[in-house]
Structures are given as structure tokens and as C-alpha cells.
PDB file of N, CA and C in Angstrom:
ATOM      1  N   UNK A   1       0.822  -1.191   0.000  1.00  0.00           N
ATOM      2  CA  UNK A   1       0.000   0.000   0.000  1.00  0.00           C
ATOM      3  C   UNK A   1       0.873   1.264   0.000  1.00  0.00           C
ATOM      4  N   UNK A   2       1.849   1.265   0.558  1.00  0.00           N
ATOM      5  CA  UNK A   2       3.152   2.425   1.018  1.00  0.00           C
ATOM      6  C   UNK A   2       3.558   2.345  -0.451  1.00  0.00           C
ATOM      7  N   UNK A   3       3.936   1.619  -1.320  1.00  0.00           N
ATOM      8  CA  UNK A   3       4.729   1.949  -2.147  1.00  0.00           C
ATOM      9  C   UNK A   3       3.696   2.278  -3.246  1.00  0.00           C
ATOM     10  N   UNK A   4       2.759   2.131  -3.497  1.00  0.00           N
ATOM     11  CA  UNK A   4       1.404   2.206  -4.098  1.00  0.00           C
ATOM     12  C   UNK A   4       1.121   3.567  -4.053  1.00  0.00           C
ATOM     13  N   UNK A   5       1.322   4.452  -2.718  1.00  0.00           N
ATOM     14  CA  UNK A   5       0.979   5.594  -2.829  1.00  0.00           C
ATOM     15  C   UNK A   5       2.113   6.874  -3.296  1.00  0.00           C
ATOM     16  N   UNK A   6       3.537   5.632  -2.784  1.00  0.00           N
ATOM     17  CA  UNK A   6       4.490   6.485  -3.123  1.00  0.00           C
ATOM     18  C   UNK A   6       4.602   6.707  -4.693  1.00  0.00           C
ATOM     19  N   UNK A   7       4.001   5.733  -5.529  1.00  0.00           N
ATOM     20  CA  UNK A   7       4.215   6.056  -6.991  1.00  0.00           C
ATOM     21  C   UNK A   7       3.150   6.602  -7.527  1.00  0.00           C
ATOM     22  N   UNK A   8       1.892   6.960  -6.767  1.00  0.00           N
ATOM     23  CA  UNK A   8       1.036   7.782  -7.192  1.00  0.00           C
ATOM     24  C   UNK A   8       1.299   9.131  -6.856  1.00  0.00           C
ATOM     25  N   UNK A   9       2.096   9.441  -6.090  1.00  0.00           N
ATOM     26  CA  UNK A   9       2.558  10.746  -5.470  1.00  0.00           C
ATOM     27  C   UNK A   9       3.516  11.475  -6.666  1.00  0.00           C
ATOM     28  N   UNK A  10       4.274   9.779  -6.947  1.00  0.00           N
ATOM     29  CA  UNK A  10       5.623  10.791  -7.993  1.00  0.00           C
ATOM     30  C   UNK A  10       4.902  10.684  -9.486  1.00  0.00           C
ATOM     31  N   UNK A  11       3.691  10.125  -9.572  1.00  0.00           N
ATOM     32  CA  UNK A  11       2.858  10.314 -10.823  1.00  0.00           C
ATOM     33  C   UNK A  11       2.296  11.759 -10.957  1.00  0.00           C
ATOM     34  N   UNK A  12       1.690  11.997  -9.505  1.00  0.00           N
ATOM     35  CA  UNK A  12       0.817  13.367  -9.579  1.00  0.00           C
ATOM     36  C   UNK A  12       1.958  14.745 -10.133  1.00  0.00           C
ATOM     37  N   UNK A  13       3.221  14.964  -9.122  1.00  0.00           N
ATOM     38  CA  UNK A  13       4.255  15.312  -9.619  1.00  0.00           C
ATOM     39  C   UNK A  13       4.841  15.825 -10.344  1.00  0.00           C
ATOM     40  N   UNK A  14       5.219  14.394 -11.196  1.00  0.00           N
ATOM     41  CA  UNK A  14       5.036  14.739 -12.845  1.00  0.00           C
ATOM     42  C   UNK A  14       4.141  15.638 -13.823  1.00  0.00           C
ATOM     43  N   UNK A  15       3.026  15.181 -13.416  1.00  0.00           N
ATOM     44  CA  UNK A  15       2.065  15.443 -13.942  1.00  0.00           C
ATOM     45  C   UNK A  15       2.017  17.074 -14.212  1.00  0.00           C
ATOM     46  N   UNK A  16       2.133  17.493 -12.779  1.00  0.00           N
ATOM     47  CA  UNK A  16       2.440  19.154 -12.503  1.00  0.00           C
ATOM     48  C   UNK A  16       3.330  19.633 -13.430  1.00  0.00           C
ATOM     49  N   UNK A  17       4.472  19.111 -13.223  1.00  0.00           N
ATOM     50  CA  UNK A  17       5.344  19.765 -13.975  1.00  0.00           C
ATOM     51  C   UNK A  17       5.480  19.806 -15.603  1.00  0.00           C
ATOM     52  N   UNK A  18       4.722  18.963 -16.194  1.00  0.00           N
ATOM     53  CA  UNK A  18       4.273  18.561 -17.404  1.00  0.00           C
ATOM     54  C   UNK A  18       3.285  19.955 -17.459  1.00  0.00           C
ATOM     55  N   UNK A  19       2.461  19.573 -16.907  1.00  0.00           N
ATOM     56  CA  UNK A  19       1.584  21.458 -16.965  1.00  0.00           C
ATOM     57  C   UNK A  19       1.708  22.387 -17.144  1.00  0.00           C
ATOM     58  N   UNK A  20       3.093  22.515 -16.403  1.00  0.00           N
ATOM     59  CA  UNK A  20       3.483  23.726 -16.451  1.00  0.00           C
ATOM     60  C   UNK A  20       5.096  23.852 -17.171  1.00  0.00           C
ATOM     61  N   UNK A  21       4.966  23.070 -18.142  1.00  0.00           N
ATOM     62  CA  UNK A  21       6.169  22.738 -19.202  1.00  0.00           C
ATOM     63  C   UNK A  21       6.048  24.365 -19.838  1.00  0.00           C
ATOM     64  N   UNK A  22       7.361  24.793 -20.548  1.00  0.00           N
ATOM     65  CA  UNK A  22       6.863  26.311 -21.425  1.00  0.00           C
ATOM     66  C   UNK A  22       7.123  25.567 -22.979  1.00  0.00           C
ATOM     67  N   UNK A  23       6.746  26.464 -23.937  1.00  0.00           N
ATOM     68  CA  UNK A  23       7.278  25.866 -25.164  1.00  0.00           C
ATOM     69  C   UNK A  23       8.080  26.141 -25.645  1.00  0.00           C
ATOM     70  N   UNK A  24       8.736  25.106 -26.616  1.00  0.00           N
ATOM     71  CA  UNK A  24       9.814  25.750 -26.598  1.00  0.00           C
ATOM     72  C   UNK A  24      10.490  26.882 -27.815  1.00  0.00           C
ATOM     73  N   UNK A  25      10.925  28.104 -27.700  1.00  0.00           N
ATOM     74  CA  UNK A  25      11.273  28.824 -29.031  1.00  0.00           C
ATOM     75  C   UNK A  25      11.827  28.147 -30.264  1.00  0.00           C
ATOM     76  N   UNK A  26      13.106  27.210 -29.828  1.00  0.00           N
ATOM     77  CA  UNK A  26      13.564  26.935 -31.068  1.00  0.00           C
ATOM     78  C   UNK A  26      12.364  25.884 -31.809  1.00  0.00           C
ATOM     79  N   UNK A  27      11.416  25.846 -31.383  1.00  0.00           N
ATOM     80  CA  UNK A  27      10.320  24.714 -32.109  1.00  0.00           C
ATOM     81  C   UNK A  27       9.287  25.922 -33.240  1.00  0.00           C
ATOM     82  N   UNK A  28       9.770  27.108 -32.689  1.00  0.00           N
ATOM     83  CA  UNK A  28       8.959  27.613 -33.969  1.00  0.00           C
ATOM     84  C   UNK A  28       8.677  27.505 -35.022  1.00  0.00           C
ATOM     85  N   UNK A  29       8.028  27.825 -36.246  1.00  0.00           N
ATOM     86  CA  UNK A  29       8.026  27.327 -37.322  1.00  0.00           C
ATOM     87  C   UNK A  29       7.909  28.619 -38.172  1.00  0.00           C
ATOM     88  N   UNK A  30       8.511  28.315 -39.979  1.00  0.00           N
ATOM     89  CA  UNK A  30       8.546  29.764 -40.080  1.00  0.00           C
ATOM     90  C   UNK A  30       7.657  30.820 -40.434  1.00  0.00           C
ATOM     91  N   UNK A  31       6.140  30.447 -40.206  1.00  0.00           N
ATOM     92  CA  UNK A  31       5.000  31.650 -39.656  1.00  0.00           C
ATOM     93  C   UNK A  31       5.294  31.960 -38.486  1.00  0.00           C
ATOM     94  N   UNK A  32       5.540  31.276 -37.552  1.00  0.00           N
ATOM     95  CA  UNK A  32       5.629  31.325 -36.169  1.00  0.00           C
ATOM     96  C   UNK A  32       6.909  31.218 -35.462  1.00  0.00           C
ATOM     97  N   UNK A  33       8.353  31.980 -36.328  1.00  0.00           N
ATOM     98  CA  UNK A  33       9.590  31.920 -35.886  1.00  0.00           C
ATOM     99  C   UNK A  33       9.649  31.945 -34.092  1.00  0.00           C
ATOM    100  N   UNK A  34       9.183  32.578 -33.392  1.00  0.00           N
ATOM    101  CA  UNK A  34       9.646  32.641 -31.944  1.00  0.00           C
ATOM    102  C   UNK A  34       8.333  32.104 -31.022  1.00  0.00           C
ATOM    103  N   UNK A  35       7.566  30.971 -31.788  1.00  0.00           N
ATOM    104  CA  UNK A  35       6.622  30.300 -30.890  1.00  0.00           C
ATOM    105  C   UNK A  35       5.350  30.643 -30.006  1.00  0.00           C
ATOM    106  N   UNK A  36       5.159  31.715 -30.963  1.00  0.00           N
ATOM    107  CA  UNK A  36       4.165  32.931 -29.906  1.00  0.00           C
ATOM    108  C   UNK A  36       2.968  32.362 -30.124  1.00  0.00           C
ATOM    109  N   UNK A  37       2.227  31.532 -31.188  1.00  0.00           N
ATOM    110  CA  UNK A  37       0.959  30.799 -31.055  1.00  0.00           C
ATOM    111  C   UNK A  37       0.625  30.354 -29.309  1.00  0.00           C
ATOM    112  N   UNK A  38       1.249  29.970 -28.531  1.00  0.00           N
ATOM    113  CA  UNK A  38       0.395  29.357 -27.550  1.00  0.00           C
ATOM    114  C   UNK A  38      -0.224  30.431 -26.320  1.00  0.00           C
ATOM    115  N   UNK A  39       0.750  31.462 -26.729  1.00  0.00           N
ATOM    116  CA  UNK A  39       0.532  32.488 -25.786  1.00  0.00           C
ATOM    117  C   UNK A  39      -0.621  33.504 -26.242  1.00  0.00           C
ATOM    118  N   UNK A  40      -0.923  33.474 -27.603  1.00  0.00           N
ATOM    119  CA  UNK A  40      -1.606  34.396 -28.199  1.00  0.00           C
ATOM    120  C   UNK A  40      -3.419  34.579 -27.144  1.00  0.00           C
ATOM    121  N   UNK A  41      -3.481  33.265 -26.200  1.00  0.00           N
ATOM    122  CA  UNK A  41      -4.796  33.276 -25.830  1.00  0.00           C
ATOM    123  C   UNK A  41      -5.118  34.295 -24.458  1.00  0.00           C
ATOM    124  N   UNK A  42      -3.441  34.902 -24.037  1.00  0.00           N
ATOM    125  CA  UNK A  42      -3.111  35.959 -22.862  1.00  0.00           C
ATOM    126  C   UNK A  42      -3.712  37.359 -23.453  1.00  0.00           C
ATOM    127  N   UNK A  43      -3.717  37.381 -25.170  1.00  0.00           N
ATOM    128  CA  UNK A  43      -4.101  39.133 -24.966  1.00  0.00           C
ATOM    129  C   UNK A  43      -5.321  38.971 -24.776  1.00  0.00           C
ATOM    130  N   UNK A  44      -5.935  40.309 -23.843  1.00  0.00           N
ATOM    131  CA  UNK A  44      -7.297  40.953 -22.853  1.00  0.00           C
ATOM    132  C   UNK A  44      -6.828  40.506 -21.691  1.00  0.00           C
ATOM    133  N   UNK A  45      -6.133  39.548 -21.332  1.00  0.00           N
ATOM    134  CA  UNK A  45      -5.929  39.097 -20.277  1.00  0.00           C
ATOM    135  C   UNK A  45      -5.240  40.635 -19.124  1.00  0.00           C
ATOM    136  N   UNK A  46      -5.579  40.625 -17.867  1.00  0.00           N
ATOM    137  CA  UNK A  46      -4.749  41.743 -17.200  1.00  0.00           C
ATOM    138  C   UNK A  46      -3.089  41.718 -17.162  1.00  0.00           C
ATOM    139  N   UNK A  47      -2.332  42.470 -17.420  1.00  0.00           N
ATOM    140  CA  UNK A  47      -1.123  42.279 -17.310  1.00  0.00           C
ATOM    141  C   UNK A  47      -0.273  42.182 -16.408  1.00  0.00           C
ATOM    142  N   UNK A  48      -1.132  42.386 -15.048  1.00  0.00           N
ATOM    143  CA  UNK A  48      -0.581  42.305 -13.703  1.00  0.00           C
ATOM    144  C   UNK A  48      -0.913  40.706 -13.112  1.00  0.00           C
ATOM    145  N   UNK A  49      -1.309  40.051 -14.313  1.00  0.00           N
ATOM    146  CA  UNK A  49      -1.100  38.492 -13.979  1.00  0.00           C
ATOM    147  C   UNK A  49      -0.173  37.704 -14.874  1.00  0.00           C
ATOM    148  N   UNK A  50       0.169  38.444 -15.472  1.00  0.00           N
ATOM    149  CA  UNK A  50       1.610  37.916 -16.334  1.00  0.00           C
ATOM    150  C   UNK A  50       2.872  38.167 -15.890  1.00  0.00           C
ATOM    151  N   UNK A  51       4.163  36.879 -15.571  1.00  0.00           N
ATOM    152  CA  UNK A  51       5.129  36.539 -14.786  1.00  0.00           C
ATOM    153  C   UNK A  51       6.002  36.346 -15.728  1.00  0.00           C
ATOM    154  N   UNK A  52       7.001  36.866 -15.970  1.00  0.00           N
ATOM    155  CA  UNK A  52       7.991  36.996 -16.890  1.00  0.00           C
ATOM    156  C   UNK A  52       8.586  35.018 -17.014  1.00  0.00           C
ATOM    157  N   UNK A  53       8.540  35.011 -15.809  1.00  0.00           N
ATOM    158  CA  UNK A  53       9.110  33.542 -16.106  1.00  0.00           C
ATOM    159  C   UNK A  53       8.177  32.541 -16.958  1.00  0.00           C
ATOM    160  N   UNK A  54       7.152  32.480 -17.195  1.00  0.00           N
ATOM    161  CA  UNK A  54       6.463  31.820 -17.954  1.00  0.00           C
ATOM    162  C   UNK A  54       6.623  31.264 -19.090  1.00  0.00           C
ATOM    163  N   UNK A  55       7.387  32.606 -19.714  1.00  0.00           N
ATOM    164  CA  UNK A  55       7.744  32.285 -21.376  1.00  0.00           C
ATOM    165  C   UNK A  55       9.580  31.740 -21.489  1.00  0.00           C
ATOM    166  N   UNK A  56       9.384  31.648 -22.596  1.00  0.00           N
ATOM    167  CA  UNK A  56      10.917  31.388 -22.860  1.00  0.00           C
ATOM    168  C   UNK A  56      12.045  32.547 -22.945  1.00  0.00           C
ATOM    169  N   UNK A  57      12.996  31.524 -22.723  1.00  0.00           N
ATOM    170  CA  UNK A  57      14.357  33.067 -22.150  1.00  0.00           C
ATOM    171  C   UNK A  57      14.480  33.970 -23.926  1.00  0.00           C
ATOM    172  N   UNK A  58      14.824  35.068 -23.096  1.00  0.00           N
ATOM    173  CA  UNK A  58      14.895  36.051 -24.281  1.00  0.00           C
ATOM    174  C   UNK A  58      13.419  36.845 -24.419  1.00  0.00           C
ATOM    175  N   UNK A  59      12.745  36.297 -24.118  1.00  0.00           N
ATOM    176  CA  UNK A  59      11.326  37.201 -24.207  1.00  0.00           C
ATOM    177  C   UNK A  59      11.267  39.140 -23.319  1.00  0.00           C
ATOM    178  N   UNK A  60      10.190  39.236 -24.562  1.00  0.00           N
ATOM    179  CA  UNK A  60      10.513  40.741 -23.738  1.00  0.00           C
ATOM    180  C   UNK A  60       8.696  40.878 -23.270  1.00  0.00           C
ATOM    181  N   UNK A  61       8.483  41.023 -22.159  1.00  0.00           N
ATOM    182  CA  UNK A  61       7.332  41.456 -21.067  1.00  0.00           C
ATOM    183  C   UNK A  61       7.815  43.436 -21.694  1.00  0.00           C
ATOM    184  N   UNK A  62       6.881  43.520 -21.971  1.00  0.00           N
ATOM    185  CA  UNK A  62       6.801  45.405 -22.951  1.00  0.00           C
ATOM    186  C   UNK A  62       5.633  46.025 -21.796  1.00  0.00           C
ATOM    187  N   UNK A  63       5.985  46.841 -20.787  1.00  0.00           N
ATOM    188  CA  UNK A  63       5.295  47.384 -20.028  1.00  0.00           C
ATOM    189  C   UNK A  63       4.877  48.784 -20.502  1.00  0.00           C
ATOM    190  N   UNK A  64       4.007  49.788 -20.174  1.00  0.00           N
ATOM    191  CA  UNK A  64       3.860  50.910 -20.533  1.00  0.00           C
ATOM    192  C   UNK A  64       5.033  51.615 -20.214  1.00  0.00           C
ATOM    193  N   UNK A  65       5.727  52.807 -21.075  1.00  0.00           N
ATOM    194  CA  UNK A  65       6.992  53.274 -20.367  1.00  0.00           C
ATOM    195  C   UNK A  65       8.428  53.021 -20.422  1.00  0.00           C
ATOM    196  N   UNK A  66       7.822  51.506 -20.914  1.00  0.00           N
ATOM    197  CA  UNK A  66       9.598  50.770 -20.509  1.00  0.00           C
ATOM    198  C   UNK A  66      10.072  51.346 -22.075  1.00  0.00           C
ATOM    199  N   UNK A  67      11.890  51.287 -21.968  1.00  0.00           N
ATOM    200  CA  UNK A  67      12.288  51.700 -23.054  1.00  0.00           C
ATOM    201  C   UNK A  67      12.610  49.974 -23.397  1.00  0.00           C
ATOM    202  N   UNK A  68      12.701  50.023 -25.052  1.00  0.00           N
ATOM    203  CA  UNK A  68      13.059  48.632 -25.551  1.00  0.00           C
ATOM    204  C   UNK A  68      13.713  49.360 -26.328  1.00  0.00           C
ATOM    205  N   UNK A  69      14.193  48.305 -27.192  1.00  0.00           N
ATOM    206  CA  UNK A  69      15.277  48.501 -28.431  1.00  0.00           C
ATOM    207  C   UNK A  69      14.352  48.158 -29.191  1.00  0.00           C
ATOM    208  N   UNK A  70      14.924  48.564 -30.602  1.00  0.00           N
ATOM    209  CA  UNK A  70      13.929  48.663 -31.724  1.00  0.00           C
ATOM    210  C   UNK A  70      14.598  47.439 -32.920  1.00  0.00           C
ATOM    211  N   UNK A  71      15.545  47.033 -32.643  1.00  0.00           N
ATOM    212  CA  UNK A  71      16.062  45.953 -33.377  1.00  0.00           C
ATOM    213  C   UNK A  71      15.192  44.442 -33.663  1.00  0.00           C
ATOM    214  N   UNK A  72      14.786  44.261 -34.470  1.00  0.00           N
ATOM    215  CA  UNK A  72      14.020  43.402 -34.802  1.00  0.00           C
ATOM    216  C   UNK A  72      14.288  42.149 -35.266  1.00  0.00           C
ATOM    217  N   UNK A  73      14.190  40.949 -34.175  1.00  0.00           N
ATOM    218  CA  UNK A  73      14.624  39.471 -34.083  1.00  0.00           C
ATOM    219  C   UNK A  73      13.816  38.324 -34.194  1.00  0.00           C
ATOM    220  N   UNK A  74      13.537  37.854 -35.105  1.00  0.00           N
ATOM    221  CA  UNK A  74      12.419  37.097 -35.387  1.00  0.00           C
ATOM    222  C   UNK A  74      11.739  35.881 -34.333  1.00  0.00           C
ATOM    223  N   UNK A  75      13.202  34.973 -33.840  1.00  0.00           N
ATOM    224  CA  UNK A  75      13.164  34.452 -32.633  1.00  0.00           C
ATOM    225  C   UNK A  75      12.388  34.884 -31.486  1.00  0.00           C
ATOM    226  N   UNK A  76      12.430  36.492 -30.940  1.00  0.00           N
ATOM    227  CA  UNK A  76      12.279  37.056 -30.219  1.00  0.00           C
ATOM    228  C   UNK A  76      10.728  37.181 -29.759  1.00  0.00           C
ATOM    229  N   UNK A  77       9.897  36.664 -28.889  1.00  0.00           N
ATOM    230  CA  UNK A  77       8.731  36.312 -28.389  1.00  0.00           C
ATOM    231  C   UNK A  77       8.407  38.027 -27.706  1.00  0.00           C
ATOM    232  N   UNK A  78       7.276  39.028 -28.148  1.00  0.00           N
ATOM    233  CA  UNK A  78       7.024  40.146 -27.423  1.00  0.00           C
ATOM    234  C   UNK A  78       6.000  40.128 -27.026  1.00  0.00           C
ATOM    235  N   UNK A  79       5.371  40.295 -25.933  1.00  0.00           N
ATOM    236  CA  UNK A  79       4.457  40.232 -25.295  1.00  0.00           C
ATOM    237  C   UNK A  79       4.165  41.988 -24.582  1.00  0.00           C
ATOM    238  N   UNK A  80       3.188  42.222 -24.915  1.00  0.00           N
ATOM    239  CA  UNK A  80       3.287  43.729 -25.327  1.00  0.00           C
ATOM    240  C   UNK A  80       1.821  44.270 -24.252  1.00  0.00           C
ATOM    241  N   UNK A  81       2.132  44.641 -23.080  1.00  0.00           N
ATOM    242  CA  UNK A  81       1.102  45.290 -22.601  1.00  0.00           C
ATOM    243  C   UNK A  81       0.670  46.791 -22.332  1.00  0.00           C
ATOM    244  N   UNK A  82      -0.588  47.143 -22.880  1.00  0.00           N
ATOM    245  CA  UNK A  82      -0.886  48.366 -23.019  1.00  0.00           C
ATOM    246  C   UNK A  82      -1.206  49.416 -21.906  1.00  0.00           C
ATOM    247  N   UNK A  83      -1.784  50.475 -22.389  1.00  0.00           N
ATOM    248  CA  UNK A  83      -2.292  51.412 -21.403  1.00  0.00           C
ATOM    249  C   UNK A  83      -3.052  51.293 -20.232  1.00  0.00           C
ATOM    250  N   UNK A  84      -3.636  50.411 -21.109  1.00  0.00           N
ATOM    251  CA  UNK A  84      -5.085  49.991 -20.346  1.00  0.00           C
ATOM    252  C   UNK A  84      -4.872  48.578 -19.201  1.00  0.00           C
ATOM    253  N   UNK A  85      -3.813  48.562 -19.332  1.00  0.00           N
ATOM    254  CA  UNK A  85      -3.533  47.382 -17.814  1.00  0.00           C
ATOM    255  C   UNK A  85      -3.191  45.831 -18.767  1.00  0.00           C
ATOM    256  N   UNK A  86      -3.761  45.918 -19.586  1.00  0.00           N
ATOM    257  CA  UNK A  86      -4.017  44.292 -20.683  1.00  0.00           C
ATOM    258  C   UNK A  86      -2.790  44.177 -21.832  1.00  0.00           C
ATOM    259  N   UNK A  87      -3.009  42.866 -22.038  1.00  0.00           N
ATOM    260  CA  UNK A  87      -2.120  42.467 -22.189  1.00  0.00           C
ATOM    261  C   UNK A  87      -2.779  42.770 -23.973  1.00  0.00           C
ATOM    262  N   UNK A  88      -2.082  43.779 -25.076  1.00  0.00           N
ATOM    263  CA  UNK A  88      -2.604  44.352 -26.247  1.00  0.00           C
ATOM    264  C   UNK A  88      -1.690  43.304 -27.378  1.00  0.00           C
ATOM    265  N   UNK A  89      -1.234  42.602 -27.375  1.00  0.00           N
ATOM    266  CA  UNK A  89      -0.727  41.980 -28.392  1.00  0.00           C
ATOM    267  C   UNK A  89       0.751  41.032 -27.655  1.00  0.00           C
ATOM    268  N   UNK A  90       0.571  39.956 -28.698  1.00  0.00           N
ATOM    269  CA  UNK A  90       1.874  38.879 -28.650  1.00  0.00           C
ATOM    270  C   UNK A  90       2.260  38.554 -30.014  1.00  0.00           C
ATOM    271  N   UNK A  91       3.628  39.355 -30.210  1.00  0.00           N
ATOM    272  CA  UNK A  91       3.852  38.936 -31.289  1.00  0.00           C
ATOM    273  C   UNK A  91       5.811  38.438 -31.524  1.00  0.00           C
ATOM    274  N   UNK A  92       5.985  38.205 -32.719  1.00  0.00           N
ATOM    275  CA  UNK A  92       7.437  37.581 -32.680  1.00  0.00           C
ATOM    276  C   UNK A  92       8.505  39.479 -33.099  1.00  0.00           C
ATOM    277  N   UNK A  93       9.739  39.220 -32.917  1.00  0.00           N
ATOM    278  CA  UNK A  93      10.213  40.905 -33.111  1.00  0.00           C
ATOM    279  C   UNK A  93      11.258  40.968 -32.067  1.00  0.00           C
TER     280      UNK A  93
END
């Protein structure tokens, strides 16, 4: 019974962390160079519930204000939140 629960424990676990897997950039494709399809379902979403760690490294979280660079990287996942608190577009750049 003990070991029964112990491998349902390291099943559940897994499971979590599978959930909360990110995707990955270099899997983009070339409509979708920097993988931004899965995220696209965050814009309206509030932007004060979006956690930089979520996405993949290199991503830029675009706050009102913030300065960015204007250099344009196809790889590059932008997640772009507006005036209005929400999250106004996800795009590659």
C-alpha cells in the first residue's frame, strides 16, 4: 500500500510539472519563428497576472513606459502590454 501511494505521489508530480512545461522557441516554425501561437490566448488578459518567467528566455514582457530597443529578431517572443492594464498583443520581433 506504502509503495502504491508512493508512486502515485511521484505520478501526480510529474504530472504538474508537465503542466506547467513552457514551449519551446527553437520549435517555432517559419509563420511562427519565436513560438508565440500558444501564448496568443493571454491578450485581454490583465497584465498584472503575467510573470515573466512563464515564457521562454529572451522574451521581452513590454510594459507601458519601458524603453526597448527597436532591433528586430524574429526568434524574439514580445508580449506587449498596453495602457489599459491588458495584455494588447503577442507577437514575434
Amino acid at each position: 500500500m506504502r509503495q502504491w501511494l508512493m508512486i502515485s505521489a511521484a505520478a501526480v508530480v510529474l504530472a504538474g510539472c508537465q503542466a506547467g512545461a513552457k514551449p519551446d522557441a527553437a520549435a517555432g516554425s517559419p509563420e511562427d519563428p519565436c513560438g508565440a501561437a500558444p501564448f496568443r490566448d493571454l491578450v485581454g488578459k490583465p497584465g498584472k497576472d503575467i510573470d515573466d518567467g512563464m515564457f521562454p528566455a529572451g522574451t521581452r514582457v513590454l510594459r507601458p513606459g519601458m524603453v526597448m530597443t527597436m532591433d528586430y529578431r524574429a526568434e524574439r517572443l514580445n508580449v506587449v502590454i498596453g495602457e489599459s492594464g491588458r495584455v494588447e498583443r503577442v507577437n514575434c520581433g
